[in-house]
Protein backbone atom coordinates (compact mmCIF):
# COMPACT_ATOMS: atom_id res chain seq x y z
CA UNK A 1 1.85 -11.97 -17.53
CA UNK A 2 1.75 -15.41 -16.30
CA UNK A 3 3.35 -15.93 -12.16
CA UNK A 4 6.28 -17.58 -12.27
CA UNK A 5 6.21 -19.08 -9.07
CA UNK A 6 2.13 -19.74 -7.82
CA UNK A 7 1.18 -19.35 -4.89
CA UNK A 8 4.32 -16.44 -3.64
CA UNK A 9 2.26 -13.38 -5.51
CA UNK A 10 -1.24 -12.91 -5.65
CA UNK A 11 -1.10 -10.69 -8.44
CA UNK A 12 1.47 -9.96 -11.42
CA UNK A 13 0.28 -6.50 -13.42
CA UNK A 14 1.15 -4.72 -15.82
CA UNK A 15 0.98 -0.85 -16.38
CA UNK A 16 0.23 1.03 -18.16
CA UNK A 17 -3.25 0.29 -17.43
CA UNK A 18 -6.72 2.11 -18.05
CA UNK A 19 -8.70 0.78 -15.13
CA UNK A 20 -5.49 1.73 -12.51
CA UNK A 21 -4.97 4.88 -14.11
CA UNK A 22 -8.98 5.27 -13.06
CA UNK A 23 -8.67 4.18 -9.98
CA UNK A 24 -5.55 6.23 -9.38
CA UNK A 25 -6.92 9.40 -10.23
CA UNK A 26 -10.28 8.82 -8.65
CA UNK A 27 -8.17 8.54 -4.90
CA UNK A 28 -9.27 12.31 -3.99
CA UNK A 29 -7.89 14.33 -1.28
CA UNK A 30 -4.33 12.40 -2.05
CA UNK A 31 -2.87 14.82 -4.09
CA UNK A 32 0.22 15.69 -1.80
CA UNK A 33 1.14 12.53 -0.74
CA UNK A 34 0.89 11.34 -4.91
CA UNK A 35 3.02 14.23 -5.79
CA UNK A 36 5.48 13.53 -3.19
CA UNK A 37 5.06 9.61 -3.95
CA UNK A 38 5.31 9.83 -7.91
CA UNK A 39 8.67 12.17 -7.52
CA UNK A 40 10.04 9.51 -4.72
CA UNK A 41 9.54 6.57 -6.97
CA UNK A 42 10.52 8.33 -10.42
CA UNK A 43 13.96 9.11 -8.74
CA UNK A 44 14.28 5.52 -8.12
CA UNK A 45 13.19 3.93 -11.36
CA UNK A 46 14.32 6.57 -13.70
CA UNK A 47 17.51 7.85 -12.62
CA UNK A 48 18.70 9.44 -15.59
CA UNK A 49 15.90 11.81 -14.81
CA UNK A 50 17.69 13.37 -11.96
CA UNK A 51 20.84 13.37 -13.55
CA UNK A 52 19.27 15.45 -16.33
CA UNK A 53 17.61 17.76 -14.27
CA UNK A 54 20.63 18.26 -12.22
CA UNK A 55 22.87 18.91 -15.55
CA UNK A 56 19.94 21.26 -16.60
CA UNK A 57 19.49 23.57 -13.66
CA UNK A 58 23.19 22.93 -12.25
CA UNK A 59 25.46 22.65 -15.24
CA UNK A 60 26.45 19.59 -13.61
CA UNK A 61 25.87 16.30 -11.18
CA UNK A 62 25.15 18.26 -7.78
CA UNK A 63 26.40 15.31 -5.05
CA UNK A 64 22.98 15.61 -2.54
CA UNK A 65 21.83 13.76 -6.10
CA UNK A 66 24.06 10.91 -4.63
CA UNK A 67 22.39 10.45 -1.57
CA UNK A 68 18.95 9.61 -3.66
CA UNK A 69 20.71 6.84 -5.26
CA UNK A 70 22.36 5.38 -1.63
CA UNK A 71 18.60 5.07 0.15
CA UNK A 72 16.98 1.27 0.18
CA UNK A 73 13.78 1.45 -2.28
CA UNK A 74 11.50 1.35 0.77
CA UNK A 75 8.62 3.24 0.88
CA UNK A 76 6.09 2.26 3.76
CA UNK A 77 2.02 3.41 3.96
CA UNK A 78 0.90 3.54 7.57
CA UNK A 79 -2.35 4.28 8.35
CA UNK A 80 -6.10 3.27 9.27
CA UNK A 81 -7.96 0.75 7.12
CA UNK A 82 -10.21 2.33 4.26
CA UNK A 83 -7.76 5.17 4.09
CA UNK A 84 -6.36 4.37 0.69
CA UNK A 85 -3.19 2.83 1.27
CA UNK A 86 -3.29 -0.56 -0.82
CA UNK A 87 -5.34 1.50 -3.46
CA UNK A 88 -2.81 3.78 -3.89
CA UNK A 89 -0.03 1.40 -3.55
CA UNK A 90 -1.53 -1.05 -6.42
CA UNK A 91 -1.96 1.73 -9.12
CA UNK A 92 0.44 4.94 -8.86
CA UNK A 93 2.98 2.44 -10.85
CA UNK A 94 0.56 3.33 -13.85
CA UNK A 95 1.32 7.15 -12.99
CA UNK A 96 5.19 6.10 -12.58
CA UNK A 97 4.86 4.22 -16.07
CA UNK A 98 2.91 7.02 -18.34
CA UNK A 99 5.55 9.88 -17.28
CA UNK A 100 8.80 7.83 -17.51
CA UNK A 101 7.88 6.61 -20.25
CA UNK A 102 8.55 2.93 -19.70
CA UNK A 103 6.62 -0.21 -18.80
CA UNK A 104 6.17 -1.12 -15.04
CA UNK A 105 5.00 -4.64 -13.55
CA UNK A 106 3.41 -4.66 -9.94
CA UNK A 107 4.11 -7.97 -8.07
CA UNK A 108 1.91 -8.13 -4.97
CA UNK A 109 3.20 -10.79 -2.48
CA UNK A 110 0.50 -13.22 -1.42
CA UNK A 111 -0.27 -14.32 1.72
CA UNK A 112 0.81 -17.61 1.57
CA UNK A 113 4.54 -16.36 2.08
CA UNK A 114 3.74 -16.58 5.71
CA UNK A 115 4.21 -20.45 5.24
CA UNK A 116 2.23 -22.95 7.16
CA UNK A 117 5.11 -22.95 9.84
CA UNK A 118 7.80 -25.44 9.04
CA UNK A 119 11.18 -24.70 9.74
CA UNK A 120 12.80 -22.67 6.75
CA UNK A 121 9.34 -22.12 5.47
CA UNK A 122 8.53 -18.49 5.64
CA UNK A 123 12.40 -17.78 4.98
CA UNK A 124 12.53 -19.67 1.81
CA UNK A 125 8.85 -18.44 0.06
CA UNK A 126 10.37 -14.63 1.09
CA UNK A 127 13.57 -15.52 -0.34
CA UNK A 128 12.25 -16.32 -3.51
CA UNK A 129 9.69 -13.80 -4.05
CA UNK A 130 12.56 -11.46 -3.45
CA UNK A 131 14.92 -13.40 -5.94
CA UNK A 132 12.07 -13.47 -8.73
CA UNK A 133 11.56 -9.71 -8.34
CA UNK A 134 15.18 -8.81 -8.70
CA UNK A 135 15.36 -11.14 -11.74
CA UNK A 136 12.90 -9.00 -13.29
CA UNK A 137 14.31 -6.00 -11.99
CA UNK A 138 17.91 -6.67 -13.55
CA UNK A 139 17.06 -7.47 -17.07
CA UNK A 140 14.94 -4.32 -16.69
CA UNK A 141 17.73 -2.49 -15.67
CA UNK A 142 19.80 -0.35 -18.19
CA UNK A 143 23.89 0.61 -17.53
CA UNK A 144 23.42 3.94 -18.94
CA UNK A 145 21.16 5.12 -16.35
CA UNK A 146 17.69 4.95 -18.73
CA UNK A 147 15.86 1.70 -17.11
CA UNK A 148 14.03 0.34 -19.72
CA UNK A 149 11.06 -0.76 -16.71
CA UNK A 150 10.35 -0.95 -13.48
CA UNK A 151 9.04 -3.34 -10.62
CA UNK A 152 7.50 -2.70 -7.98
CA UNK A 153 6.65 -5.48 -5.29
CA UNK A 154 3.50 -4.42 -3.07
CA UNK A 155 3.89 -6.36 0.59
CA UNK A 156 -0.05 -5.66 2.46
CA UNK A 157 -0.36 -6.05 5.77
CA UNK A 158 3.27 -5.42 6.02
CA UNK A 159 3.27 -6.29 9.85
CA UNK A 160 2.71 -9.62 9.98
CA UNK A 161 6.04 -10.47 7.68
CA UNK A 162 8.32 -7.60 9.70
CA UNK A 163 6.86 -7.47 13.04
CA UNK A 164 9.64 -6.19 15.30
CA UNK A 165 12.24 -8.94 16.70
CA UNK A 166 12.30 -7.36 20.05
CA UNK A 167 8.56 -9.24 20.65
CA UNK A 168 9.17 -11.81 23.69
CA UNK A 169 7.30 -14.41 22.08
CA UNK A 170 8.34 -14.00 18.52
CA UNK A 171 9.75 -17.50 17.50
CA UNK A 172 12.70 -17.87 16.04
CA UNK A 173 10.93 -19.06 12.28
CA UNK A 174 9.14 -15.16 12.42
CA UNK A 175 12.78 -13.21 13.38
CA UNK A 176 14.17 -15.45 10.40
CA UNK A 177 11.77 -14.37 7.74
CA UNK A 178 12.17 -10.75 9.02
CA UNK A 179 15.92 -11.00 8.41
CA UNK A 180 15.27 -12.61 4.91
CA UNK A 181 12.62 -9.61 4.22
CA UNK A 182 15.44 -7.06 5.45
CA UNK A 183 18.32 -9.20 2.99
CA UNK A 184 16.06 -9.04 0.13
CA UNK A 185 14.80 -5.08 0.49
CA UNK A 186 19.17 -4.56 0.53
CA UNK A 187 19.86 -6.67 -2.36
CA UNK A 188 17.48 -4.36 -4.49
CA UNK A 189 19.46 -1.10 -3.16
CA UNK A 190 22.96 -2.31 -3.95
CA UNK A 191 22.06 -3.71 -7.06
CA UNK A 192 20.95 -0.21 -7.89
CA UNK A 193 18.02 -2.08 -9.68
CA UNK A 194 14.61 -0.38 -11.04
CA UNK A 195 12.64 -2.05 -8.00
CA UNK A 196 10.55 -0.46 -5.16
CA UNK A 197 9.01 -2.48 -2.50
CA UNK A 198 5.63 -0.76 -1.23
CA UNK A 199 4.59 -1.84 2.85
CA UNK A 200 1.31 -1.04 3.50
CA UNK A 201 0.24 -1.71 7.76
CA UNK A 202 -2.42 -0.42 9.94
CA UNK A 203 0.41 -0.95 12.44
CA UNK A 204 3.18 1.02 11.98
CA UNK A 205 4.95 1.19 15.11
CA UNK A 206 4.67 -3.01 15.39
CA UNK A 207 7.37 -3.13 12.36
CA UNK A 208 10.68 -4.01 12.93
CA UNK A 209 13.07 -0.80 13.80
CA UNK A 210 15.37 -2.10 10.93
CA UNK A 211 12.70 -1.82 8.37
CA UNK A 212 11.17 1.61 9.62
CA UNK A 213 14.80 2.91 9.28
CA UNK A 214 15.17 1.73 5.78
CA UNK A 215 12.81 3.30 4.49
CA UNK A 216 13.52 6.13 2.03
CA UNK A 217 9.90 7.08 2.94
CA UNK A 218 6.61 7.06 5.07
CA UNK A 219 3.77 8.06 3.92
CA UNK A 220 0.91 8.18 6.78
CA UNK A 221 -2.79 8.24 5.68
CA UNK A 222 -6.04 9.00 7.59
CA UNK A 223 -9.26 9.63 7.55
CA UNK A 224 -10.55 12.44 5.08
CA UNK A 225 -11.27 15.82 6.50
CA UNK A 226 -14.06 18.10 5.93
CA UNK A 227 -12.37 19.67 2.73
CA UNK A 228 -11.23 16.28 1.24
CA UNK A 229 -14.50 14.55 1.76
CA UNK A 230 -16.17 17.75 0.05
CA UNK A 231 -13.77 17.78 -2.74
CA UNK A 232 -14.99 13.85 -3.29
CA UNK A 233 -18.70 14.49 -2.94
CA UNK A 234 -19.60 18.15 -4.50
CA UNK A 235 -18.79 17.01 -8.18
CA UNK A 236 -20.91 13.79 -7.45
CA UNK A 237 -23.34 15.01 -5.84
CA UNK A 238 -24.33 18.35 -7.66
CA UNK A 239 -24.49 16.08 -10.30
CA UNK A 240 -27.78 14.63 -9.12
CA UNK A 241 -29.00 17.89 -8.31
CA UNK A 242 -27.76 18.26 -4.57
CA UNK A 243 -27.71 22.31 -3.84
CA UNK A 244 -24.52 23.56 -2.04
CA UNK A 245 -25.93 23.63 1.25
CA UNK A 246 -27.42 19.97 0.94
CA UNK A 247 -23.93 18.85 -0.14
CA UNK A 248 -22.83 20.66 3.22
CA UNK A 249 -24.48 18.42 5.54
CA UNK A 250 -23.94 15.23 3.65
CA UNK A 251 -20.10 16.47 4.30
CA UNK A 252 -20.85 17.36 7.67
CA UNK A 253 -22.76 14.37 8.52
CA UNK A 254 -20.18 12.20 7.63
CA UNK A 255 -17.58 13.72 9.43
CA UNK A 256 -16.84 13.12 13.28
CA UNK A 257 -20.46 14.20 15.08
CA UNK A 258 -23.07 12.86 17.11
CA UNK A 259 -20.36 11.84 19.78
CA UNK A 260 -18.38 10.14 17.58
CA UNK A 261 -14.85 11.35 17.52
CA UNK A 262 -14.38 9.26 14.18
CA UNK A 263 -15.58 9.89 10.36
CA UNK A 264 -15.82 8.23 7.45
CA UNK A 265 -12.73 6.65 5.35
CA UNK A 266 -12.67 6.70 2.07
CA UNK A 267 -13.86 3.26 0.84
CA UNK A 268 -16.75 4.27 3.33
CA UNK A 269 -17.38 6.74 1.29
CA UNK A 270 -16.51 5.25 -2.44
CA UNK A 271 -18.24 1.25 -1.60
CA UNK A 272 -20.39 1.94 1.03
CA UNK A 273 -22.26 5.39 0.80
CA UNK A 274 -22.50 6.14 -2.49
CA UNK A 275 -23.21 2.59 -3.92
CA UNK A 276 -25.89 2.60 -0.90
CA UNK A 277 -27.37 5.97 -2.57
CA UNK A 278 -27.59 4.54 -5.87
CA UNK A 279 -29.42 1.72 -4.78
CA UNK A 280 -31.86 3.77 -2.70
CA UNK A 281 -32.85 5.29 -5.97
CA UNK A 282 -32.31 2.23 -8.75
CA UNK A 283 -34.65 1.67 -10.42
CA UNK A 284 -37.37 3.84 -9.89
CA UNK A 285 -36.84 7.02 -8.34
CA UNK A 286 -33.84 9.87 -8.87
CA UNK A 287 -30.98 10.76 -6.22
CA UNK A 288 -32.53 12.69 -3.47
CA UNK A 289 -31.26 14.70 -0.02
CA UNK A 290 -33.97 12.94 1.65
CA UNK A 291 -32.55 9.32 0.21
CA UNK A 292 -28.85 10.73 1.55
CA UNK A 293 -29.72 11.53 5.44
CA UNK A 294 -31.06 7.76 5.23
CA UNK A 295 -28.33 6.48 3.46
CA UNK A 296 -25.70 8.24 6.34
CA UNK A 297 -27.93 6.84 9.11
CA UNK A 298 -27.85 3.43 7.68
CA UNK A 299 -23.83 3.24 6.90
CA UNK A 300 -22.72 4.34 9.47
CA UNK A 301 -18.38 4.79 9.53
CA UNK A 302 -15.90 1.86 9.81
CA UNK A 303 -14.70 2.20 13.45
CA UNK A 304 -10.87 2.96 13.74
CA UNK A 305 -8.36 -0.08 13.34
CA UNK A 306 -7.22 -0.63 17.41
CA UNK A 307 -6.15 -4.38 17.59
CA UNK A 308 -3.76 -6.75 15.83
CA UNK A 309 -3.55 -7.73 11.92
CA UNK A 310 -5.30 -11.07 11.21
CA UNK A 311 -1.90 -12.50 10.76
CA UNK A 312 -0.12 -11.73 14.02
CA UNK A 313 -3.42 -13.27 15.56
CA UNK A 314 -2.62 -15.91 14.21
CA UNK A 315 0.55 -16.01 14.73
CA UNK A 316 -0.24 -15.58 18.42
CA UNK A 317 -2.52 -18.45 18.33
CA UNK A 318 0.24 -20.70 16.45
CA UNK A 319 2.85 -19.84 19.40
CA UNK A 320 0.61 -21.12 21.96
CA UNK A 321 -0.11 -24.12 20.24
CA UNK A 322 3.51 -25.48 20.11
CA UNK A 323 4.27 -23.92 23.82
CA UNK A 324 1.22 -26.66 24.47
CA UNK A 325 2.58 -29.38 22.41
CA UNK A 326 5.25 -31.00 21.59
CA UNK A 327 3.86 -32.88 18.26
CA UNK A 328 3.62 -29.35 16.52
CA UNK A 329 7.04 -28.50 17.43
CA UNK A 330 8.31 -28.19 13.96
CA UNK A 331 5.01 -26.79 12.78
CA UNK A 332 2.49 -24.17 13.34
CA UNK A 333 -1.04 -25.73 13.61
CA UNK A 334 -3.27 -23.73 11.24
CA UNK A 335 -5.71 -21.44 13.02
């Protein structure tokens, strides 16, 4: 599928898809939070769904089903980096797709819709993406309750576009695009369209009260613990021979120790350990224990996320610049 507009989405994909459905099911120690998720967003792009199931186990339309359809299709993913937020966000629409039934596009909004800083800017590029994705969402949409697809629009690093108003130094161009993100995320729920919009931050409590409250959802992710990181390494690594007990202290050894109060996150795990095993070994020598204690010693964990998204840094910087001059009044000087 060709973008209609370059430069306001990264991305445009459609689902299903064999390499998301891969990645989607290879997201261990997620399992809740995709059963909860996949329900969530099934209610919102298949409808009919809960009206049959409601007729089926009611005899009827039970009204709590009502309050389902009122709720904006927010869902936000808070958590530290490497904890599987944008992962999951960019595939469970193949899940979605394979047990409704129906086709389901993923637009993921690109960076560039933070605007170089003219007036208007940021307002208009979020304005649009918003108006292109409820285009698609209403010739998806069906009167008789049975969507024919589904859209899903995928906003990372969520802060930086709906940082809370109530910041002192917030300029007036970043409050406007917040109110254009909050007009857009309503449109979708009164239209009653087939369209979810996913927010993924490291930074939860930096987004705008307005947007937290719309959610329909939050879904908060961390670091695996000792059961989930065993659950992702004892398949993988009896595999290669690893005995129970080896296993063991791989999973202990990459959980907090050693004085740190921190262990490892899942894409320390899945693109840094692992790959750094297989290397140890390619292309000479087999998968050892003796390979994995200097594998863990040599990758050590990502540390937790503590400071500010690369975008409100910059944001930061741009404020000072036209505090400092006049010239850039109109426009943020890039950082």
């Amino acid at each position: 599928m060709n973008q209609d507009r370059p430069g306001i989405f990264e991305e445009i994909r459609e689902f299903p898809d064999a390499a998301a459905a891969r990645r989607f099911a290879s997201l261990y120690g997620l399992e809740q939070t995709k059963d909860r998720l996949l329900k969530e967003a099934r209610l919102l792009l298949d409808p009919e769904s809960l009206s049959a199931w409601s007729r089926k186990h009611h005899g009827k339309k039970i009204q709590i089903g009502d309050f389902f359809r009122d709720r904006p299709p927010l869902f936000i993913f808070a958590g530290d980096v490497g904890t599987g937020k944008t992962a999951l966000a960019e595939t469970f629409g193949d899940a979605i797709a394979r047990d409704a039934g129906i086709n389901v596009t993923l637009f993921e909004l690109s960076l560039n819709t933070r605007g170089t800083g003219a007036v208007g800017e940021m307002t208009s590029l979020i304005s649009a993406a918003f108006a292109e994705v409820r285009g698609h969402a209403r010739k998806a949409a069906s009167r008789d309750g049975k969507h024919r697809s589904g859209i899903i629009l995928l906003i990372d690093e969520a802060d930086a576009l709906a940082q809370s108003r109530d910041l002192s130094q917030m300029h007036h161009e970043d409050r406007a695009g917040v109110n254009a993100l909050i007009r857009g995320v309503d449109d979708l729920a009164t239209g009653s369209l087939p369209a979810i919009v996913v927010m993924c931050t490291n930074r939860v409590d930096a987004l705008d009260p307005a947007v937290r409250r719309r959610a329909a959802a939050t879904f908060t992710f961390s670091r695996p613990n000792d059961s989930q990181r065993r659950a992702l390494l004892d398949p993988l690594l009896e595999e290669v021979g690893f005995t129970k007990a080896q296993i063991q202290s791989v999973v202990d050894a990459t959980g907090p120790t050693n004085g740190r109060d921190y262990g490892y996150t899942y894409s320390d795990l899945t693109q840094r350990l692992l790959p750094g095993l297989l290397l140890a070994a390619y292309p000479s020598k087999p998968i050892t224990f003796d390979m994995a204690k200097q594998v863990v010693d040599s990758h050590p964990p990502t540390p937790p996320f503590n400071g500010q998204s690369q975008w409100a840094t910059q944001n930061r910087k741009r404020f000072r610049s036209r505090r400092s001059s006049s010239a850039f009044s109109n426009r943020w000087r890039r950082s």
